[in-house]
PDB file of N, CA and C in Angstrom:
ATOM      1  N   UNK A   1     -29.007  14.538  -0.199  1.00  0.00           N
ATOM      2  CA  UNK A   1     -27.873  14.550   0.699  1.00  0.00           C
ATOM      3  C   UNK A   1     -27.308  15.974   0.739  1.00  0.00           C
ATOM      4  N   UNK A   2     -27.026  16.648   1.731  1.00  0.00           N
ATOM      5  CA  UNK A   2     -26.904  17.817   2.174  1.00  0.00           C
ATOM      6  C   UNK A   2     -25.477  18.332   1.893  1.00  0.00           C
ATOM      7  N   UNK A   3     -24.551  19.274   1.812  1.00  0.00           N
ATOM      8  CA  UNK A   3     -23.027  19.608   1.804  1.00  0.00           C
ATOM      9  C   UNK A   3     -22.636  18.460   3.152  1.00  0.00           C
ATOM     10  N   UNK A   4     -23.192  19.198   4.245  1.00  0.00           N
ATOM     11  CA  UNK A   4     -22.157  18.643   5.131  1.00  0.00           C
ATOM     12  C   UNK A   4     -21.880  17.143   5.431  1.00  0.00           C
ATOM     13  N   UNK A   5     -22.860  16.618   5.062  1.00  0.00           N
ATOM     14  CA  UNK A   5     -23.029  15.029   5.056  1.00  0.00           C
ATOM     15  C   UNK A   5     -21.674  14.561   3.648  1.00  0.00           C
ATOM     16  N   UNK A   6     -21.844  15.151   2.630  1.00  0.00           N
ATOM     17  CA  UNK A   6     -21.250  14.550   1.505  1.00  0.00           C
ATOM     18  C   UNK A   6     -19.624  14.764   2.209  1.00  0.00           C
ATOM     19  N   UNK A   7     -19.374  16.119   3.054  1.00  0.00           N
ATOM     20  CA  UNK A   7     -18.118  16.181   3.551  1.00  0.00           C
ATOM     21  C   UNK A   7     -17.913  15.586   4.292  1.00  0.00           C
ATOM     22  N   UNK A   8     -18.736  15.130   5.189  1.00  0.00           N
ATOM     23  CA  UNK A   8     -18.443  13.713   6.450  1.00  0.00           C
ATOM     24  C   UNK A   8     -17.873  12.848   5.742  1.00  0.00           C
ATOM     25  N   UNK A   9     -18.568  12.046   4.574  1.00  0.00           N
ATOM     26  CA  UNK A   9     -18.066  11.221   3.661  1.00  0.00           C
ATOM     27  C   UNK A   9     -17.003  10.946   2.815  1.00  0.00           C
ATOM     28  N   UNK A  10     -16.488  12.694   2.613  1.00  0.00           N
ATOM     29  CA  UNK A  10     -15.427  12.385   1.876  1.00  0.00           C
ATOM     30  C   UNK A  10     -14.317  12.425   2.944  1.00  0.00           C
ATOM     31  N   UNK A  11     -14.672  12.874   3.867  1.00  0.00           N
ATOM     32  CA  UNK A  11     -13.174  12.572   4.934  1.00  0.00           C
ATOM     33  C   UNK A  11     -13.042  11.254   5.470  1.00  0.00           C
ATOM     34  N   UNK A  12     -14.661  10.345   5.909  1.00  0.00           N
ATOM     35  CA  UNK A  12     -14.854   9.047   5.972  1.00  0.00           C
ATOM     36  C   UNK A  12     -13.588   8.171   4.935  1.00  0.00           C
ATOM     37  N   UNK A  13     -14.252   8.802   3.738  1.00  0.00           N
ATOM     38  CA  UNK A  13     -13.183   8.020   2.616  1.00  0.00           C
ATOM     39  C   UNK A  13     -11.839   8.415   2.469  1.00  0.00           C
ATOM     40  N   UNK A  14     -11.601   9.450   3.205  1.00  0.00           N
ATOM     41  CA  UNK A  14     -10.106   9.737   3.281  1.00  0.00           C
ATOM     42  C   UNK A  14      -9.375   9.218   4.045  1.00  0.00           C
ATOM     43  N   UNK A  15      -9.481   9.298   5.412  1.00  0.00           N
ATOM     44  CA  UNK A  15      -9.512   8.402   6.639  1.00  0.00           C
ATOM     45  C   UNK A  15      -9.133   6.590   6.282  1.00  0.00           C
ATOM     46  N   UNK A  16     -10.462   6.031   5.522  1.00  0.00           N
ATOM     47  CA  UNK A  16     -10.056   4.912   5.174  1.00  0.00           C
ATOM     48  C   UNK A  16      -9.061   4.618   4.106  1.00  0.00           C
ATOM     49  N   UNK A  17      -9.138   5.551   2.913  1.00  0.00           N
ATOM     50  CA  UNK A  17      -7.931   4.985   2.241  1.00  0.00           C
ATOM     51  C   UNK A  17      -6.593   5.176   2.531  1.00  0.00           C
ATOM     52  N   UNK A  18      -6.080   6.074   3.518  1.00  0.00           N
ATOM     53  CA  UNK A  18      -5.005   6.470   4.336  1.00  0.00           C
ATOM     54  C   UNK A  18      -4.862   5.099   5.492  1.00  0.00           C
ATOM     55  N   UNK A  19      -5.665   4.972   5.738  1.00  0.00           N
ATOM     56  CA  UNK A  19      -5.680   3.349   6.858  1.00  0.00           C
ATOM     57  C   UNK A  19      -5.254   2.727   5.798  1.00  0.00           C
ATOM     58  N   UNK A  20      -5.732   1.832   4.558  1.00  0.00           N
ATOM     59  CA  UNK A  20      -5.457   0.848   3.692  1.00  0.00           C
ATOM     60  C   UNK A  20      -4.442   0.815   3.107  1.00  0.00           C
ATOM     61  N   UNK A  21      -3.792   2.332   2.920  1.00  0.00           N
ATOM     62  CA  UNK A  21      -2.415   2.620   2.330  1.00  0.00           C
ATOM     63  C   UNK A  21      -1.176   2.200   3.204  1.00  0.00           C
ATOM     64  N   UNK A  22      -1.476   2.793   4.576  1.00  0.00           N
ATOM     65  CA  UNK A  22      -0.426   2.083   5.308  1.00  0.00           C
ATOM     66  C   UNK A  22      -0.191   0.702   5.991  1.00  0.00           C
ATOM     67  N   UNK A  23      -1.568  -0.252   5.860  1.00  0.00           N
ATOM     68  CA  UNK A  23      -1.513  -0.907   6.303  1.00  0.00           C
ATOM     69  C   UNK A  23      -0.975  -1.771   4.780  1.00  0.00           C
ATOM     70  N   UNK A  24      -1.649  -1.488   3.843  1.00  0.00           N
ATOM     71  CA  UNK A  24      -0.927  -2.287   2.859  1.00  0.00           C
ATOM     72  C   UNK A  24       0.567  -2.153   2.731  1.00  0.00           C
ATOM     73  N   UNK A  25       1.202  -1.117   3.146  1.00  0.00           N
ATOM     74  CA  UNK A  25       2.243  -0.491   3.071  1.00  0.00           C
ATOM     75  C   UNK A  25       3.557  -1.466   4.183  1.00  0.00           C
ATOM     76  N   UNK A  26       2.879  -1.320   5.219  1.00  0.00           N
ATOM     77  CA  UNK A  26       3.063  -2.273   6.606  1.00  0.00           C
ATOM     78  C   UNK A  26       3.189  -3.792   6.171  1.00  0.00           C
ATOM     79  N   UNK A  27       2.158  -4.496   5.357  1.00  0.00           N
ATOM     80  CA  UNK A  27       2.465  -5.962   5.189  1.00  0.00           C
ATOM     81  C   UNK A  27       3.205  -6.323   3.910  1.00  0.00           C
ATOM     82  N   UNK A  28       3.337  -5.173   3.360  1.00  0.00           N
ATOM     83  CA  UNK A  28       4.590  -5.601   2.139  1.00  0.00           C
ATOM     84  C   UNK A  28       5.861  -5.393   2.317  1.00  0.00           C
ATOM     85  N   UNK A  29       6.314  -4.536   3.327  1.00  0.00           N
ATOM     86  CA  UNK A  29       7.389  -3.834   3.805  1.00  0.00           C
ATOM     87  C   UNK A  29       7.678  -5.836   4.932  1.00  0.00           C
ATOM     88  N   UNK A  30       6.848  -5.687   5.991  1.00  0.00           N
ATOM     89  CA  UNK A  30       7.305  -6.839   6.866  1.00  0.00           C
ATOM     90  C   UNK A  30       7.576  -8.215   5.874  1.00  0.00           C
ATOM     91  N   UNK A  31       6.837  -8.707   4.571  1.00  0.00           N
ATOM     92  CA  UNK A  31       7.282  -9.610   3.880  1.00  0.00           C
ATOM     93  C   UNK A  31       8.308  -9.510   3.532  1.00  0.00           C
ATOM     94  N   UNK A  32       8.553  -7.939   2.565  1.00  0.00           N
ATOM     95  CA  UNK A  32      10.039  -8.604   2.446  1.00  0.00           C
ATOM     96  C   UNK A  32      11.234  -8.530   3.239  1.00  0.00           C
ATOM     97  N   UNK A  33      11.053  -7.671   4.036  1.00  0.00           N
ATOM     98  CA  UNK A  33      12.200  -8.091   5.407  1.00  0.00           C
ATOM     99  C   UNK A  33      12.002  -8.916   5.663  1.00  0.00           C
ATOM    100  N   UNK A  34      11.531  -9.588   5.449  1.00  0.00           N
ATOM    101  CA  UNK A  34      11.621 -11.055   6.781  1.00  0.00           C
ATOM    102  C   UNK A  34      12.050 -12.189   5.569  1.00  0.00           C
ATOM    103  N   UNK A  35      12.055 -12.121   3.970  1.00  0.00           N
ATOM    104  CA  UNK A  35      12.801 -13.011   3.322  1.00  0.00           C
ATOM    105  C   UNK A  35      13.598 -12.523   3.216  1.00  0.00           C
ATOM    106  N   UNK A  36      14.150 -11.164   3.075  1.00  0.00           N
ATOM    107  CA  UNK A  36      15.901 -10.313   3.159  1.00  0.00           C
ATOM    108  C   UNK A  36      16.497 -10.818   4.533  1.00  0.00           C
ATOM    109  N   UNK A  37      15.602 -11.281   5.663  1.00  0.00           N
ATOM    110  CA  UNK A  37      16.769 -11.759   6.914  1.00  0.00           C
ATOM    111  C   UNK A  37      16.532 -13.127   6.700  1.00  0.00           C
ATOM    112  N   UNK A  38      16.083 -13.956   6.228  1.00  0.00           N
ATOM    113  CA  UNK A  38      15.866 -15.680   5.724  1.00  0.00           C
ATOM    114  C   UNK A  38      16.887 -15.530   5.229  1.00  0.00           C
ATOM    115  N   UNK A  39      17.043 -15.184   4.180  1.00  0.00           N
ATOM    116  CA  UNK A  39      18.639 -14.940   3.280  1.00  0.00           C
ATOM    117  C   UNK A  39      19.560 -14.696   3.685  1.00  0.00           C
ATOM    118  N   UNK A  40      19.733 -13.568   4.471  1.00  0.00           N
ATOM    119  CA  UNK A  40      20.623 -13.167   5.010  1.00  0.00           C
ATOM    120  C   UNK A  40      21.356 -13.843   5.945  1.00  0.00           C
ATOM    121  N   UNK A  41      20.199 -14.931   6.817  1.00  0.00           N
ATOM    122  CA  UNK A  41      20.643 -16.134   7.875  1.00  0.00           C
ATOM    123  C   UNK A  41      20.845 -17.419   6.896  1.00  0.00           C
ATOM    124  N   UNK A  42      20.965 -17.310   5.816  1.00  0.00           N
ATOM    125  CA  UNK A  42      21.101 -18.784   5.416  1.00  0.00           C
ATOM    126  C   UNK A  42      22.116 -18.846   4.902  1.00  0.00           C
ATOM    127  N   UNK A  43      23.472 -19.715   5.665  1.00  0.00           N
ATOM    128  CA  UNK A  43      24.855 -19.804   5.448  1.00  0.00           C
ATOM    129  C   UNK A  43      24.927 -20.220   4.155  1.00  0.00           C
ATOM    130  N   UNK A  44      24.537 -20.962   3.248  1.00  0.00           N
ATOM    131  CA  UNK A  44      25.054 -21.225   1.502  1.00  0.00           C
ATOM    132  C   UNK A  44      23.711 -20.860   0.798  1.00  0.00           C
ATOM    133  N   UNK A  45      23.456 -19.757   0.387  1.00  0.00           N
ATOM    134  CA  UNK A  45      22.207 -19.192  -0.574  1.00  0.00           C
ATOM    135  C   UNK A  45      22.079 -20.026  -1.722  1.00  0.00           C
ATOM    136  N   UNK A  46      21.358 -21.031  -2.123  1.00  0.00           N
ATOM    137  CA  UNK A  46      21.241 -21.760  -3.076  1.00  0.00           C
ATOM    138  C   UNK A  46      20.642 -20.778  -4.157  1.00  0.00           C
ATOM    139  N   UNK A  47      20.413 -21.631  -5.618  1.00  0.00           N
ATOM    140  CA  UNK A  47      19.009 -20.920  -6.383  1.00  0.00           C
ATOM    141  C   UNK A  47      17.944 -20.845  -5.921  1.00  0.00           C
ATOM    142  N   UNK A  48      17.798 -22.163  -4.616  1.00  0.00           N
ATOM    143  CA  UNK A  48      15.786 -22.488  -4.240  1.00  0.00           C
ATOM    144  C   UNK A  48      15.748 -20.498  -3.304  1.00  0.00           C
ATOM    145  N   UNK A  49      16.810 -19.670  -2.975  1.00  0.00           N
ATOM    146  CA  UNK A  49      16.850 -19.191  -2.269  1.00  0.00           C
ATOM    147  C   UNK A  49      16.132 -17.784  -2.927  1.00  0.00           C
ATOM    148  N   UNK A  50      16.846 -17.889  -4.142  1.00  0.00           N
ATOM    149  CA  UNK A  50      16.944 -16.634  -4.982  1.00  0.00           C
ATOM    150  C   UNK A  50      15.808 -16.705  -5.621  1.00  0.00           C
ATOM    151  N   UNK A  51      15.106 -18.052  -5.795  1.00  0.00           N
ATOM    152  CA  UNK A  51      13.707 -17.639  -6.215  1.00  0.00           C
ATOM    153  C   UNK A  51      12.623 -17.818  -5.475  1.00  0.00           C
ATOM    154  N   UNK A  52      12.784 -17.962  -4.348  1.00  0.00           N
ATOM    155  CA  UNK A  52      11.960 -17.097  -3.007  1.00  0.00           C
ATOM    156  C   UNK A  52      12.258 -15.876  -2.889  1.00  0.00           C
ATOM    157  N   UNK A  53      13.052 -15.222  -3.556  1.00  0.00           N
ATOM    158  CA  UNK A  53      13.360 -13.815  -3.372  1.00  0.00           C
ATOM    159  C   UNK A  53      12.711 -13.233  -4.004  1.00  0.00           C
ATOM    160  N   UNK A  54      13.079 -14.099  -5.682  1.00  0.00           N
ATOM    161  CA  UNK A  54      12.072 -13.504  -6.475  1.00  0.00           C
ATOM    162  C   UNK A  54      10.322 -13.738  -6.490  1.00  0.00           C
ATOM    163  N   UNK A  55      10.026 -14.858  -5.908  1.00  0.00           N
ATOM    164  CA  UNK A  55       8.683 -14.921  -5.787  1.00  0.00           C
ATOM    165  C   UNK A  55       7.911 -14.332  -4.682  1.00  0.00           C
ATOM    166  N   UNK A  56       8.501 -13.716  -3.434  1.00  0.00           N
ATOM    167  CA  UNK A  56       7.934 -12.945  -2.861  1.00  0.00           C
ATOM    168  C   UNK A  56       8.328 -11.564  -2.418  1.00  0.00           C
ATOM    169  N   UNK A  57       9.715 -11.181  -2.646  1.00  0.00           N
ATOM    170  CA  UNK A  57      10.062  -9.438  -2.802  1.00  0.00           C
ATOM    171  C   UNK A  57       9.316  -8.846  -3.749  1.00  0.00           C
ATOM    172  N   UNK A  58       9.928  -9.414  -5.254  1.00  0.00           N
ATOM    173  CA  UNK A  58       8.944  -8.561  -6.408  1.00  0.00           C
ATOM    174  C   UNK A  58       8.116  -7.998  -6.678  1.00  0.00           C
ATOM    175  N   UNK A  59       6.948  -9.370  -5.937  1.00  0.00           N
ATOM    176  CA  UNK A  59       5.120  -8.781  -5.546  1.00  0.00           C
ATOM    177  C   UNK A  59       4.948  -8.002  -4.865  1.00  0.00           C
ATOM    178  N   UNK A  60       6.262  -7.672  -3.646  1.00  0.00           N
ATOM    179  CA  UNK A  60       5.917  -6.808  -2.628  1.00  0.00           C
ATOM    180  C   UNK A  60       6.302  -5.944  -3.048  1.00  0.00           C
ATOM    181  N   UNK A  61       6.672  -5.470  -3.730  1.00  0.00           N
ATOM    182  CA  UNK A  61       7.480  -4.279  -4.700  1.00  0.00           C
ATOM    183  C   UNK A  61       6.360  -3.207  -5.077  1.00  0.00           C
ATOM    184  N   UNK A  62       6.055  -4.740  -6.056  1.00  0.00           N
ATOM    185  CA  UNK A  62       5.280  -3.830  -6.956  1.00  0.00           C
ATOM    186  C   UNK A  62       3.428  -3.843  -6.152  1.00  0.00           C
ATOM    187  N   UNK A  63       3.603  -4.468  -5.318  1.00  0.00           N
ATOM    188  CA  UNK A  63       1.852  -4.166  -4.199  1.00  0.00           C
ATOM    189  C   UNK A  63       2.520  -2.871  -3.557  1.00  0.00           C
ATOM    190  N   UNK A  64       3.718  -2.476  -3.038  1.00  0.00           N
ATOM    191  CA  UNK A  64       4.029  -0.838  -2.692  1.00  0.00           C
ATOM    192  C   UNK A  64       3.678  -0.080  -3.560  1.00  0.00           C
ATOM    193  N   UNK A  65       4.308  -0.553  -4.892  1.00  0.00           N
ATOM    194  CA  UNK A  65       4.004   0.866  -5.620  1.00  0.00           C
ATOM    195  C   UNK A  65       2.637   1.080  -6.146  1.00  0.00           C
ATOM    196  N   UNK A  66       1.831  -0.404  -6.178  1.00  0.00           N
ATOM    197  CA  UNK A  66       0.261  -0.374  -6.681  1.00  0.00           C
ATOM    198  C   UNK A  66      -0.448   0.673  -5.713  1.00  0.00           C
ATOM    199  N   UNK A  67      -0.185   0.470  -3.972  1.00  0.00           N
ATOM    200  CA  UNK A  67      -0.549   1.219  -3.127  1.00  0.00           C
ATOM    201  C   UNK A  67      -0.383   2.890  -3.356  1.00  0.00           C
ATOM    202  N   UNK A  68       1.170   2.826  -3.485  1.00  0.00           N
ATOM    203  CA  UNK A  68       1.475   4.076  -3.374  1.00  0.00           C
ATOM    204  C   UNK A  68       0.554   5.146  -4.462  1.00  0.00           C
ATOM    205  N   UNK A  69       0.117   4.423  -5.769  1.00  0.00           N
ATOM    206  CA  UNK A  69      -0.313   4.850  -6.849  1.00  0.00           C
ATOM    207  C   UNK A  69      -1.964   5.028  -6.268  1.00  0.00           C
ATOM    208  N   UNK A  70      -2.501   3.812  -5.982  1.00  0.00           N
ATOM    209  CA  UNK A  70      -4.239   4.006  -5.187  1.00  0.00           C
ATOM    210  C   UNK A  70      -4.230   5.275  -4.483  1.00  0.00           C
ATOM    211  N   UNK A  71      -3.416   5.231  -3.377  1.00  0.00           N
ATOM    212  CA  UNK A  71      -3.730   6.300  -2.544  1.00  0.00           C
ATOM    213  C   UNK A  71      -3.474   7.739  -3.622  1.00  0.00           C
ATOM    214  N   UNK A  72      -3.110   7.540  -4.170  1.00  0.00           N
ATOM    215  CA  UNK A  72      -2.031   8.934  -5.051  1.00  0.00           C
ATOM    216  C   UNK A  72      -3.868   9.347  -5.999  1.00  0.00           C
ATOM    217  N   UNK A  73      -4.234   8.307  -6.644  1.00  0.00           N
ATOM    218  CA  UNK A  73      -5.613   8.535  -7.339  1.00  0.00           C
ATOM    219  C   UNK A  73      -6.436   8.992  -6.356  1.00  0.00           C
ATOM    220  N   UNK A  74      -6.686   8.038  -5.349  1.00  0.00           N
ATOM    221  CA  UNK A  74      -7.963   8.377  -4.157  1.00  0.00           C
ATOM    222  C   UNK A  74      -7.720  10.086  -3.788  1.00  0.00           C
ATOM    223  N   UNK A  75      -6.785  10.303  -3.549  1.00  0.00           N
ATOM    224  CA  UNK A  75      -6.634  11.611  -2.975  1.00  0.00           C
ATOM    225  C   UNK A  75      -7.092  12.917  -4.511  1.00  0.00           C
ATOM    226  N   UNK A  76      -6.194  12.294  -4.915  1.00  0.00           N
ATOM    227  CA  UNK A  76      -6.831  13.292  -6.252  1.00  0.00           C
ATOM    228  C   UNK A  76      -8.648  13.319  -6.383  1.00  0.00           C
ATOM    229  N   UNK A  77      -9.202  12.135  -6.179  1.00  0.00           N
ATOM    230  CA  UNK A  77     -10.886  12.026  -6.617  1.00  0.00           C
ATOM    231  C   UNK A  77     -11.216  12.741  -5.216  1.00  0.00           C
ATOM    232  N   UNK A  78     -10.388  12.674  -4.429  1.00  0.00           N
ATOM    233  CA  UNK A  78     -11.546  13.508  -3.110  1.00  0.00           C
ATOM    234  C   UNK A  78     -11.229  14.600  -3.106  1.00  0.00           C
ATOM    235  N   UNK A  79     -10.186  15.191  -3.591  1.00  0.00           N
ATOM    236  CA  UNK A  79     -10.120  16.679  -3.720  1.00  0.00           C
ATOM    237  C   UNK A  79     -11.075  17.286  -4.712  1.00  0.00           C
ATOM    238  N   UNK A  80     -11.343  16.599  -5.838  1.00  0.00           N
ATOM    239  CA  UNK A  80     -12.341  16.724  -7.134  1.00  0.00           C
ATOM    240  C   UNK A  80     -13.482  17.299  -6.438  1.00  0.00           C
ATOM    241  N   UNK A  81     -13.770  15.653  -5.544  1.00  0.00           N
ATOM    242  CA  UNK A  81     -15.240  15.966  -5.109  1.00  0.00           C
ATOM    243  C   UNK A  81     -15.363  16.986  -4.171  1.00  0.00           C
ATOM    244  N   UNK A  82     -14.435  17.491  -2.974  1.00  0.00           N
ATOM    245  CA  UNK A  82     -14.165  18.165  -2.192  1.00  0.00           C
ATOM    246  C   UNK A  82     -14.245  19.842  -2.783  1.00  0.00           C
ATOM    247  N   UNK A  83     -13.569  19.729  -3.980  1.00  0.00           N
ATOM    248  CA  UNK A  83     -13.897  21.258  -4.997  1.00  0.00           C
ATOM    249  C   UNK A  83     -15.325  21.324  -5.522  1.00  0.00           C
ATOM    250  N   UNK A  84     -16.033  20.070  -5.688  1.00  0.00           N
ATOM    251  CA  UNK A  84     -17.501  20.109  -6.190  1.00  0.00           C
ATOM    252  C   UNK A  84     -18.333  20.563  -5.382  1.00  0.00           C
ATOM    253  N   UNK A  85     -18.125  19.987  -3.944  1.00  0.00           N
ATOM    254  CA  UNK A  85     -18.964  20.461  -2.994  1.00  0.00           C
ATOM    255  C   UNK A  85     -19.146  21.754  -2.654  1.00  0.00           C
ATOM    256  N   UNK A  86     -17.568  22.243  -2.498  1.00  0.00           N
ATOM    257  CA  UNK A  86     -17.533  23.849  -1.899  1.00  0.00           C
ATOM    258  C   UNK A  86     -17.638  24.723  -2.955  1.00  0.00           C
TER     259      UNK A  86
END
């Protein structure tokens, strides 16, 4: 496999993990808005309320910051490889 091919590839893989970051980014962000306005529309907030909050904000929390952290590694390994090549 040639330089320029391995660089097609690593921008290939840059490209995609930048897609996966925001799109993961995009469906954790719309989950929990949309149980922060459930709540927010529901005139007497019970407990059943608060632990729908907690059972699906939290995850989305922490799937942001899992993301935020992937992309944060991915970018570091393609710069690696990106310094190997050149």
């Amino acid at each position: 496999m040639d330089r320029l091919q391995v660089k097609k590839n690593v921008l290939d893989i840059r490209e995609r993990t930048h897609r996966l970051y925001f799109t993961t980014q995009a469906l954790a962000s719309i989950i929990m808005l949309s149980v922060i306005v459930t709540l927010l529309l529901t005139v007497s907030p019970t407990s059943q309320y608060y632990v729908l909050l907690q059972v699906s904000v939290v995850p989305s929390a922490i799937l942001l910051y899992n993301s935020f952290e992937h992309k944060k590694m991915a970018d570091e390994t393609i710069e690696k490889i990106e310094g190997l090549v050149e």
